[in-house]
N, C-alpha and C. Protein backbone atom coordinates (compact mmCIF):
# COMPACT_ATOMS: atom_id res chain seq x y z
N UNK A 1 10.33 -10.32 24.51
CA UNK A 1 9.69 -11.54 24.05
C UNK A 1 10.55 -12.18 22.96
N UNK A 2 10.57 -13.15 23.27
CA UNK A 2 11.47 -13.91 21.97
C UNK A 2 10.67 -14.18 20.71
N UNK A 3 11.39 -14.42 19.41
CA UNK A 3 10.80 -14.28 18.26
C UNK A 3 10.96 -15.98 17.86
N UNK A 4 9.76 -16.20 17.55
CA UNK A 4 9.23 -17.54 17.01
C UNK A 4 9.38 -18.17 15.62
N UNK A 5 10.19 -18.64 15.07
CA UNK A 5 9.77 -19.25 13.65
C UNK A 5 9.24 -20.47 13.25
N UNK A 6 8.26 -20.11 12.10
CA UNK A 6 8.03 -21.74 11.81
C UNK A 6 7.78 -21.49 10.22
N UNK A 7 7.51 -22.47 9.95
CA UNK A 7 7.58 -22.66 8.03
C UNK A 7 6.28 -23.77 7.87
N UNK A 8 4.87 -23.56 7.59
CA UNK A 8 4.00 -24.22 6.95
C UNK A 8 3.61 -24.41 5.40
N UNK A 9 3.45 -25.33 5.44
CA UNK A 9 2.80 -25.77 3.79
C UNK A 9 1.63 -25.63 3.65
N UNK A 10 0.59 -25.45 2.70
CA UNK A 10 -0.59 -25.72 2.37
C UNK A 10 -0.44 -26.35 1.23
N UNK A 11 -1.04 -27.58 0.59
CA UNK A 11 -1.04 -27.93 -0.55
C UNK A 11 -2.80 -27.80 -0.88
N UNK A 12 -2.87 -27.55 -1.77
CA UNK A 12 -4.03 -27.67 -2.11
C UNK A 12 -5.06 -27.45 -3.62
N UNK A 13 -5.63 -28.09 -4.19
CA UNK A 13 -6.00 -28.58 -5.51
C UNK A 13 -7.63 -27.55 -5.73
N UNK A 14 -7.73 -26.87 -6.91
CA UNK A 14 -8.56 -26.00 -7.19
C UNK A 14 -9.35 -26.69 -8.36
N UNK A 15 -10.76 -26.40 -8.43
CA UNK A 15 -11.25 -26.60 -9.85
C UNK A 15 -11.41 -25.49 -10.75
N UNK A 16 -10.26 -25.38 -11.52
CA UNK A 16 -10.12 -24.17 -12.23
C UNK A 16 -8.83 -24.79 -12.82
N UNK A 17 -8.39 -24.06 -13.90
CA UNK A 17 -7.17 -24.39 -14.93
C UNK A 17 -6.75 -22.95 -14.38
N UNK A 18 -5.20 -23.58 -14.20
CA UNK A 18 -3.70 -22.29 -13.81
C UNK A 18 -4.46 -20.66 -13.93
N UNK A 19 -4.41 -20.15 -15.24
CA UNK A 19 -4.45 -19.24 -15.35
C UNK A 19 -5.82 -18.58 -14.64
N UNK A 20 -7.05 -18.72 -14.28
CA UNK A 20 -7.84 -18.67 -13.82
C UNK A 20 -7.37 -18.35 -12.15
N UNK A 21 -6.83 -19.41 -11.96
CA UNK A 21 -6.80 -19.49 -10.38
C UNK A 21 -5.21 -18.52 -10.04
N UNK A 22 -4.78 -17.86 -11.09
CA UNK A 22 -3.23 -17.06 -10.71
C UNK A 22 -4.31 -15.54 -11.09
N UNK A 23 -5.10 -15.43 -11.84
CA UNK A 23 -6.12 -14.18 -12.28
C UNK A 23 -6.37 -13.86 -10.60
N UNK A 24 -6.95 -14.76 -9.87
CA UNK A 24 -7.72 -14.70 -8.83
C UNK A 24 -6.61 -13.72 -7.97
N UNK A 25 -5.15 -13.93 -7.98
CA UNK A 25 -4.32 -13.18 -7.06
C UNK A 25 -3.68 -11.84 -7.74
N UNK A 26 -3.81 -12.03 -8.88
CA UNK A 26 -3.44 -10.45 -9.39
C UNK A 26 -4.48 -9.32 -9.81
N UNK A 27 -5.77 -9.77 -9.67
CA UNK A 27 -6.84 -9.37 -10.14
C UNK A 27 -7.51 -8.54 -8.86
N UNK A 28 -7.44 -7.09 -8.74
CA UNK A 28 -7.70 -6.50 -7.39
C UNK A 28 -9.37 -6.20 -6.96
N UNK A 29 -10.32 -6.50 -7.92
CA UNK A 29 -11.48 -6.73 -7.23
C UNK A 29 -11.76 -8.80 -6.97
N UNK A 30 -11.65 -9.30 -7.94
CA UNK A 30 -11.49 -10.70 -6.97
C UNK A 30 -10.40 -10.80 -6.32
N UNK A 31 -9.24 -10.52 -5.84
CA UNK A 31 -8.60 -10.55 -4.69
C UNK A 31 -8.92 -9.96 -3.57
N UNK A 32 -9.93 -9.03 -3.63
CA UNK A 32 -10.02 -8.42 -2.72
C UNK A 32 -11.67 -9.01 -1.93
N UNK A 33 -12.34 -9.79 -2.67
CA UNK A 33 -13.37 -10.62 -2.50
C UNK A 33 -12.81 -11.74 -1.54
N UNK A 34 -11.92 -12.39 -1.87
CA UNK A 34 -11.66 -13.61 -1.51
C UNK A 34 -10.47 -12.99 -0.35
N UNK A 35 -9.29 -12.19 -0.38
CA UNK A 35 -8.85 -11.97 0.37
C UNK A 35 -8.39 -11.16 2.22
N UNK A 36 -9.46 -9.63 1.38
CA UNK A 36 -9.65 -8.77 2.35
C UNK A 36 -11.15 -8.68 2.66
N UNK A 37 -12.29 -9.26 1.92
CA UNK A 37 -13.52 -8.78 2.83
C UNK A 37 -14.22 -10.12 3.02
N UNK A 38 -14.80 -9.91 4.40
CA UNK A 38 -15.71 -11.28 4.89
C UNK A 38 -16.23 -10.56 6.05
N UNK A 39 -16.97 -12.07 6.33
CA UNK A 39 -18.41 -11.20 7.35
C UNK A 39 -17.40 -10.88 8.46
N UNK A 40 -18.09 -9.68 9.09
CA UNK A 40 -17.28 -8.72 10.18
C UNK A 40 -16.30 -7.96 10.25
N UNK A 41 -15.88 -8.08 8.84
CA UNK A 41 -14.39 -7.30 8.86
C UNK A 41 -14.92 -6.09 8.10
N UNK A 42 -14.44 -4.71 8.57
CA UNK A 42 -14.21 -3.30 7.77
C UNK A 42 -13.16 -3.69 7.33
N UNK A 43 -13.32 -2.83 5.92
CA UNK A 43 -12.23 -2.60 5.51
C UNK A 43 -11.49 -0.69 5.68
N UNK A 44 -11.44 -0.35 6.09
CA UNK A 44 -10.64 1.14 6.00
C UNK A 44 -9.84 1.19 4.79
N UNK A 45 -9.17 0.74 3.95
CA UNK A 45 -7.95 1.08 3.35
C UNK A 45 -7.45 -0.67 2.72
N UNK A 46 -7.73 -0.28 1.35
CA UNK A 46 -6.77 -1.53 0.54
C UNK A 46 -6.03 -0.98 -0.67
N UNK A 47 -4.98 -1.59 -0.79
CA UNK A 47 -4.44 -1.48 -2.11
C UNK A 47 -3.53 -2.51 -2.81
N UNK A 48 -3.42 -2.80 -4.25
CA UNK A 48 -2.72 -3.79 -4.96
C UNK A 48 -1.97 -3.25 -5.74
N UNK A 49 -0.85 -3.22 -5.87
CA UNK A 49 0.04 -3.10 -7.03
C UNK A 49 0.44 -4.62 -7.41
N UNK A 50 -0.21 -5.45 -7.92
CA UNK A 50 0.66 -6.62 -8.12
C UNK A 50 1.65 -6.93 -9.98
N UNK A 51 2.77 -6.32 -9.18
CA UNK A 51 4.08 -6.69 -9.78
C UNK A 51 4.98 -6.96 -9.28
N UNK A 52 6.59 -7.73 -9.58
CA UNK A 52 7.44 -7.53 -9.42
C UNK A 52 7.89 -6.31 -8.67
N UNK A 53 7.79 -6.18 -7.18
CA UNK A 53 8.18 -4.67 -7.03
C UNK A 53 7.38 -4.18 -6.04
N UNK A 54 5.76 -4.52 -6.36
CA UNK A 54 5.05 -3.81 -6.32
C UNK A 54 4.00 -3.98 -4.85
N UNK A 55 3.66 -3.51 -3.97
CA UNK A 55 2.69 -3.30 -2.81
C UNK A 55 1.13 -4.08 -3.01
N UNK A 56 1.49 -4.56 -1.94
CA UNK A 56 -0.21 -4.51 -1.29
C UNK A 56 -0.18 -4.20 0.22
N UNK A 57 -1.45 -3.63 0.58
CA UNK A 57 -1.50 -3.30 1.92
C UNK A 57 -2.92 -3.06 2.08
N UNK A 58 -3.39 -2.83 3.69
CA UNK A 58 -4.74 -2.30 3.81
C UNK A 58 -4.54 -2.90 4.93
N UNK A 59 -5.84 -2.14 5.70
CA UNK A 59 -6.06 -1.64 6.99
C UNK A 59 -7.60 -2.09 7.21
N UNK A 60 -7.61 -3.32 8.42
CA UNK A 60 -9.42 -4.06 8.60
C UNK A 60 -9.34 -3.45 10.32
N UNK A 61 -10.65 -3.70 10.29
CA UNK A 61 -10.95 -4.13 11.82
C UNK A 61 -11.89 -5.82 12.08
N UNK A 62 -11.97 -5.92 12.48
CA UNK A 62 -12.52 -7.83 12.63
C UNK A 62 -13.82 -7.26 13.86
N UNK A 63 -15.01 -6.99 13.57
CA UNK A 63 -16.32 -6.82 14.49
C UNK A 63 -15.84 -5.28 15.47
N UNK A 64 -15.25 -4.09 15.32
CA UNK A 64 -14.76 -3.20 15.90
C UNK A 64 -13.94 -3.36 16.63
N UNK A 65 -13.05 -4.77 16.65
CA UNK A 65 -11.83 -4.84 17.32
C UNK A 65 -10.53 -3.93 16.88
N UNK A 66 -9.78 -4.11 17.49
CA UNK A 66 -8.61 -3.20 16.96
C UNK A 66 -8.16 -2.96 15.20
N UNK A 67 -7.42 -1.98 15.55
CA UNK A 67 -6.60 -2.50 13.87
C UNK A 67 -5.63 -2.94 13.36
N UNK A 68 -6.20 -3.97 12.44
CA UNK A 68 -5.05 -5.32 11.94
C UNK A 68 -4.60 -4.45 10.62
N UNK A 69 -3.44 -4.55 10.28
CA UNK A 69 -2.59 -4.21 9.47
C UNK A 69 -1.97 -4.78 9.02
N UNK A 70 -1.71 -4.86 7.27
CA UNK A 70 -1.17 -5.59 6.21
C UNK A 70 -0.25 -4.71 5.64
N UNK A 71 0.93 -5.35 5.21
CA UNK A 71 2.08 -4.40 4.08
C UNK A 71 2.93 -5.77 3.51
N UNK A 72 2.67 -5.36 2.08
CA UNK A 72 3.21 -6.77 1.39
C UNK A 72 4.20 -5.72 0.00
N UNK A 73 4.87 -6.52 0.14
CA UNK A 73 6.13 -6.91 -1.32
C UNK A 73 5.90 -7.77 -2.13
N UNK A 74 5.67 -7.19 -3.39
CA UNK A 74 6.08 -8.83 -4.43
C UNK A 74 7.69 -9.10 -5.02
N UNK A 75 7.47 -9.85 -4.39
CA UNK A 75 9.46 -10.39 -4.81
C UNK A 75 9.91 -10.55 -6.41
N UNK A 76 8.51 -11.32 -6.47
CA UNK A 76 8.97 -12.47 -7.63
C UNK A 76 7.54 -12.50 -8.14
N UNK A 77 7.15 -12.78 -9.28
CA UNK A 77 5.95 -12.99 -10.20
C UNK A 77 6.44 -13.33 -11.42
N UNK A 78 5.71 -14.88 -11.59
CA UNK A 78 5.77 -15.41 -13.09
C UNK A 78 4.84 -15.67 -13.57
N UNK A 79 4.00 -15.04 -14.21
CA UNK A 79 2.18 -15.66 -14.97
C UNK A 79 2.03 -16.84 -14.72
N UNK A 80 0.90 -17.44 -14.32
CA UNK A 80 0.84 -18.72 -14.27
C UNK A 80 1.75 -19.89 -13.42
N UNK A 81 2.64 -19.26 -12.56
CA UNK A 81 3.37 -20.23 -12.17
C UNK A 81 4.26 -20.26 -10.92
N UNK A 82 4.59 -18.72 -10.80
CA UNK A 82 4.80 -18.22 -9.18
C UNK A 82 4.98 -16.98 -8.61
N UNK A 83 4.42 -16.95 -7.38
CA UNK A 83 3.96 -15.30 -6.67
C UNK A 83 5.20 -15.47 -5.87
N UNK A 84 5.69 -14.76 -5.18
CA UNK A 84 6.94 -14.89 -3.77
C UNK A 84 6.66 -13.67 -3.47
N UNK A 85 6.15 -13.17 -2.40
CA UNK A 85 6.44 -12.13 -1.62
C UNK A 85 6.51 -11.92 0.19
N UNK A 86 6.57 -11.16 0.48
CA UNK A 86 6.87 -11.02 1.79
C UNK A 86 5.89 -9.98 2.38
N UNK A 87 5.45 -10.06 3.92
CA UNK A 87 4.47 -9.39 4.49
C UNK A 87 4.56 -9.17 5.90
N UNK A 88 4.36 -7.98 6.68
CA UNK A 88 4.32 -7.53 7.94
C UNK A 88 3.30 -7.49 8.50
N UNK A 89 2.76 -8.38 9.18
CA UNK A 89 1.32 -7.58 9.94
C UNK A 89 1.30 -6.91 11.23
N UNK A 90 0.01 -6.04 11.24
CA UNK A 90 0.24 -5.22 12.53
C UNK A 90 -1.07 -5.64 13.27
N UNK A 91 -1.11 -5.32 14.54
CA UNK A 91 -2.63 -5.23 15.72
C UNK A 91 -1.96 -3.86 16.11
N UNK A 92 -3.64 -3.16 15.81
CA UNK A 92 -3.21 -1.85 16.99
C UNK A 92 -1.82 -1.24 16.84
N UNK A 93 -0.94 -1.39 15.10
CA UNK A 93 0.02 -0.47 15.12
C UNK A 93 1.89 -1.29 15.64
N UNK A 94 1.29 -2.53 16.32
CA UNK A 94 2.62 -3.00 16.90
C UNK A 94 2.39 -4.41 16.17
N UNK A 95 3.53 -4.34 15.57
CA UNK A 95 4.21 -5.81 14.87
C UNK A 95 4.15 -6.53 15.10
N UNK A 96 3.08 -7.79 14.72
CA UNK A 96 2.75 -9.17 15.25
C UNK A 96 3.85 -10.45 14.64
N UNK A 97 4.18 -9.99 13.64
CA UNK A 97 4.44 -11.07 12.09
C UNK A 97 5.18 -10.88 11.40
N UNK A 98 6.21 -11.15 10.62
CA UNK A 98 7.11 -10.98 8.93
C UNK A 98 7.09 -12.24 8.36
N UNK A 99 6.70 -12.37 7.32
CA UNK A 99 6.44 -13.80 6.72
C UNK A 99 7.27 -13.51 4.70
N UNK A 100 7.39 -14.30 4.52
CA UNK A 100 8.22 -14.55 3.58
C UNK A 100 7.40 -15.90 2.77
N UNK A 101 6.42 -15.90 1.86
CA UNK A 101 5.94 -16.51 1.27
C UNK A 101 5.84 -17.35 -0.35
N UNK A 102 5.80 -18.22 -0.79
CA UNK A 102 5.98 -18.80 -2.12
C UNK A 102 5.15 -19.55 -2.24
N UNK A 103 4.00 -19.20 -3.37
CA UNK A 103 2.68 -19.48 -3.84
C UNK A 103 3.24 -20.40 -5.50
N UNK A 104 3.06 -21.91 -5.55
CA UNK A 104 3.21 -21.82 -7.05
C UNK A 104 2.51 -22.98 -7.01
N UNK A 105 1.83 -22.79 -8.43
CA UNK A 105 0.80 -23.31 -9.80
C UNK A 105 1.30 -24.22 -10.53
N UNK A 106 0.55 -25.61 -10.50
CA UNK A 106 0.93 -26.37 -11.45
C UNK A 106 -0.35 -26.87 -12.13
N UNK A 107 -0.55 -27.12 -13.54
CA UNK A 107 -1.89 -27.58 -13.77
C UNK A 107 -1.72 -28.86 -13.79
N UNK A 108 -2.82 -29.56 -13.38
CA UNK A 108 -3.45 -31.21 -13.44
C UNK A 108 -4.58 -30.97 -14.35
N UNK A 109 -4.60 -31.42 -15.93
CA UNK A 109 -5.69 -31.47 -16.37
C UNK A 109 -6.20 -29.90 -16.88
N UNK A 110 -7.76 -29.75 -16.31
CA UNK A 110 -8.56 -28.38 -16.26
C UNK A 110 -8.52 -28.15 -15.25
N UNK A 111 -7.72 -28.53 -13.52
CA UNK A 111 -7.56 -28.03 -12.42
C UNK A 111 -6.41 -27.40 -12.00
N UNK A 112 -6.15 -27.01 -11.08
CA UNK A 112 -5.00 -26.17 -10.55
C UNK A 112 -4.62 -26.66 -9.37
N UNK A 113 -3.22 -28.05 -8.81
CA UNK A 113 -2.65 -27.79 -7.37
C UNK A 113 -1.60 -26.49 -7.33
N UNK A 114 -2.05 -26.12 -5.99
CA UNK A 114 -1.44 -25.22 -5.25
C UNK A 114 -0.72 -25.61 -4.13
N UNK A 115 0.77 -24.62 -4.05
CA UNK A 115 1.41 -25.04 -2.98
C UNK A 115 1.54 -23.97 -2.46
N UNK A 116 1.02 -23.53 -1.21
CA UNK A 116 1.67 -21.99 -0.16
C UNK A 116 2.48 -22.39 0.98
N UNK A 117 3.62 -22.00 0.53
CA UNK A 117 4.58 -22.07 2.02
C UNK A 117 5.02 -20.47 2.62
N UNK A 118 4.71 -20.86 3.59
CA UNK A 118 4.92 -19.52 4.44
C UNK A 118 6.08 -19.83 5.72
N UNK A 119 6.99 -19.22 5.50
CA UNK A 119 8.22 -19.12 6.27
C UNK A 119 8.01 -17.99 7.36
N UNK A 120 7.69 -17.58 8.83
CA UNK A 120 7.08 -17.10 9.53
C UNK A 120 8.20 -16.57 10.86
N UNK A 121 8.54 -15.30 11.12
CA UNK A 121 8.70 -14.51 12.23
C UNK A 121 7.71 -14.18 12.93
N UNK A 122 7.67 -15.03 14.29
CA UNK A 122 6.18 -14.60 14.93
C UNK A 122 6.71 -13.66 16.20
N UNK A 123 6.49 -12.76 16.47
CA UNK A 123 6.37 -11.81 17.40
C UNK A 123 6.23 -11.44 18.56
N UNK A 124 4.77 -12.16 18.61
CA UNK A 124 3.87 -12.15 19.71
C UNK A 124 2.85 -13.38 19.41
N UNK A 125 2.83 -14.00 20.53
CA UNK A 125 1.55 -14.87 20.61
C UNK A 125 2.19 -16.33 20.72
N UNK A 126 3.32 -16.65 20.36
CA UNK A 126 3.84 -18.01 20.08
C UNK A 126 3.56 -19.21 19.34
N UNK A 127 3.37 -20.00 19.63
CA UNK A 127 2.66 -21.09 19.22
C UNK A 127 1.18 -21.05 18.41
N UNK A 128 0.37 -20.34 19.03
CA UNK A 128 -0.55 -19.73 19.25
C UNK A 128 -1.12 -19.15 17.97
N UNK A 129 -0.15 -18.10 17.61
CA UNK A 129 0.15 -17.26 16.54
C UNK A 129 0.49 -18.17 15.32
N UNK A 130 0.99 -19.61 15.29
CA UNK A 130 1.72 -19.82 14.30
C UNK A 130 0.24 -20.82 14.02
N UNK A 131 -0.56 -21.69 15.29
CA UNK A 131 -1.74 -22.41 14.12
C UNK A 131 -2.79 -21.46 13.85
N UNK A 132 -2.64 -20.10 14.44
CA UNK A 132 -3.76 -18.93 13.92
C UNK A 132 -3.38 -18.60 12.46
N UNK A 133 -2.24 -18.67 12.55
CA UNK A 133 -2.13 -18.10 11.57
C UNK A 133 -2.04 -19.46 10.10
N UNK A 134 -2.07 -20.96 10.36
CA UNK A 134 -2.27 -21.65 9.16
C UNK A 134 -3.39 -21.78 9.19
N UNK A 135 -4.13 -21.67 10.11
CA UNK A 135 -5.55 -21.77 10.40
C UNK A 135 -5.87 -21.10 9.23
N UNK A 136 -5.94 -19.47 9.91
CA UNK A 136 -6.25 -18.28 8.78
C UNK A 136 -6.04 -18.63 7.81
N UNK A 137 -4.79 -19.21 6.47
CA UNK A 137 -4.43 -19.09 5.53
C UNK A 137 -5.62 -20.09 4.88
N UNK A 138 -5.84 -21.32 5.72
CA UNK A 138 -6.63 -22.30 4.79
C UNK A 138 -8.33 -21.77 4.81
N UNK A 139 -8.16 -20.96 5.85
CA UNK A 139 -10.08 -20.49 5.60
C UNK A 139 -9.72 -19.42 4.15
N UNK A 140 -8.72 -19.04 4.12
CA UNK A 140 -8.56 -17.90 3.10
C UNK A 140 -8.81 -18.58 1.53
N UNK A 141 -8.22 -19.54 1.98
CA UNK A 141 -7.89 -20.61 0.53
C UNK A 141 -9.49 -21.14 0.35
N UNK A 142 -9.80 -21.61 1.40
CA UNK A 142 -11.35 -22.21 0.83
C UNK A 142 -12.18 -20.93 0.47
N UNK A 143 -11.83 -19.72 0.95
CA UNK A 143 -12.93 -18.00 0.28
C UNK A 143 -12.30 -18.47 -1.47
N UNK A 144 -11.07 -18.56 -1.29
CA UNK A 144 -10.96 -18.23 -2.78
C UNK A 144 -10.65 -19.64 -3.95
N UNK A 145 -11.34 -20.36 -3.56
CA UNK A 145 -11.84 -21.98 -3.80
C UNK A 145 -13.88 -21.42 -4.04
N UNK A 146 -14.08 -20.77 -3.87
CA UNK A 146 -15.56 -20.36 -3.85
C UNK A 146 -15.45 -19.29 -5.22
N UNK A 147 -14.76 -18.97 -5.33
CA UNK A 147 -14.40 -17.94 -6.05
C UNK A 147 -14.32 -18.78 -8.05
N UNK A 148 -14.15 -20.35 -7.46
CA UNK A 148 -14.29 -21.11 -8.65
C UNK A 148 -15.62 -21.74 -8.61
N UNK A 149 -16.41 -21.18 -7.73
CA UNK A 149 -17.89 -21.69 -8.30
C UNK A 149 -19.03 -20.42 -9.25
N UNK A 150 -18.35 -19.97 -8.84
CA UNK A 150 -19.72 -18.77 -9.53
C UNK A 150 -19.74 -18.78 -10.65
């Protein structure tokens, strides 16, 4: 199968000031609210090291479907201003994905725009795979856009 690339943007504006909304991604019980659990998904297995250096990973199932698999790198981390890391996902053990990502924070005011670009090796699925997968990122973004109401 041939390997697919594509590179998406998300821009998108938070009500929350910087530091608040960069808490939300280094912070491993609200990251893990907004990132790894929602209706239907087990979780088996999570973990955060977020540093320079440092891992995240964990292991869901989506309604007893197979198992999806996460393994992340942080490249790069600057408080308040930018995440860069890189990530493999798996189905069932075989390599769907490698993505290469850059998350950065600028404040407007008492709010926060956000920019996520995700630079994308797709695997399997094609096309397919690549609006599933911006799809995914922006339902992710509005979980953790909720995450500034409580």
């Amino acid at each position: 199968m041939t390997v697919v690339h594509s590179t998406f943007t998300i821009d998108r504006a938070f009500n929350a000031p910087v530091p608040r909304v960069f808490n939300a991604f280094e912070n491993p019980e609200i990251r893990r609210r907004w990132f790894v659990e929602g209706e239907g998904w087990e979780v088996g297995r999570y973990e955060l090291n977020f540093q320079t250096g440092g891992r995240e990973g964990g292991v869901f199932r989506f309604q007893g479907g197979p198992e999806v698999g996460n393994d992340t790198l942080y490249t790069d981390i600057i408080p308040n201003e930018r995440i860069v890391f890189a990530y493999t996902m798996t189905i069932a053990g075989k390599r769907i994905s490698s993505s290469l990502v850059t998350v950065q924070f600028t404040a407007e005011g008492d709010k926060t725009l956000m920019s996520y670009t995700e630079q994308g090796a797709y695997f399997e699925g094609g096309q397919d795979a690549i609006r599933g997968r911006e799809a995914g990122t922006k339902e992710l973004l509005e979980k953790l856009a909720l995450e500034f109401t409580r």
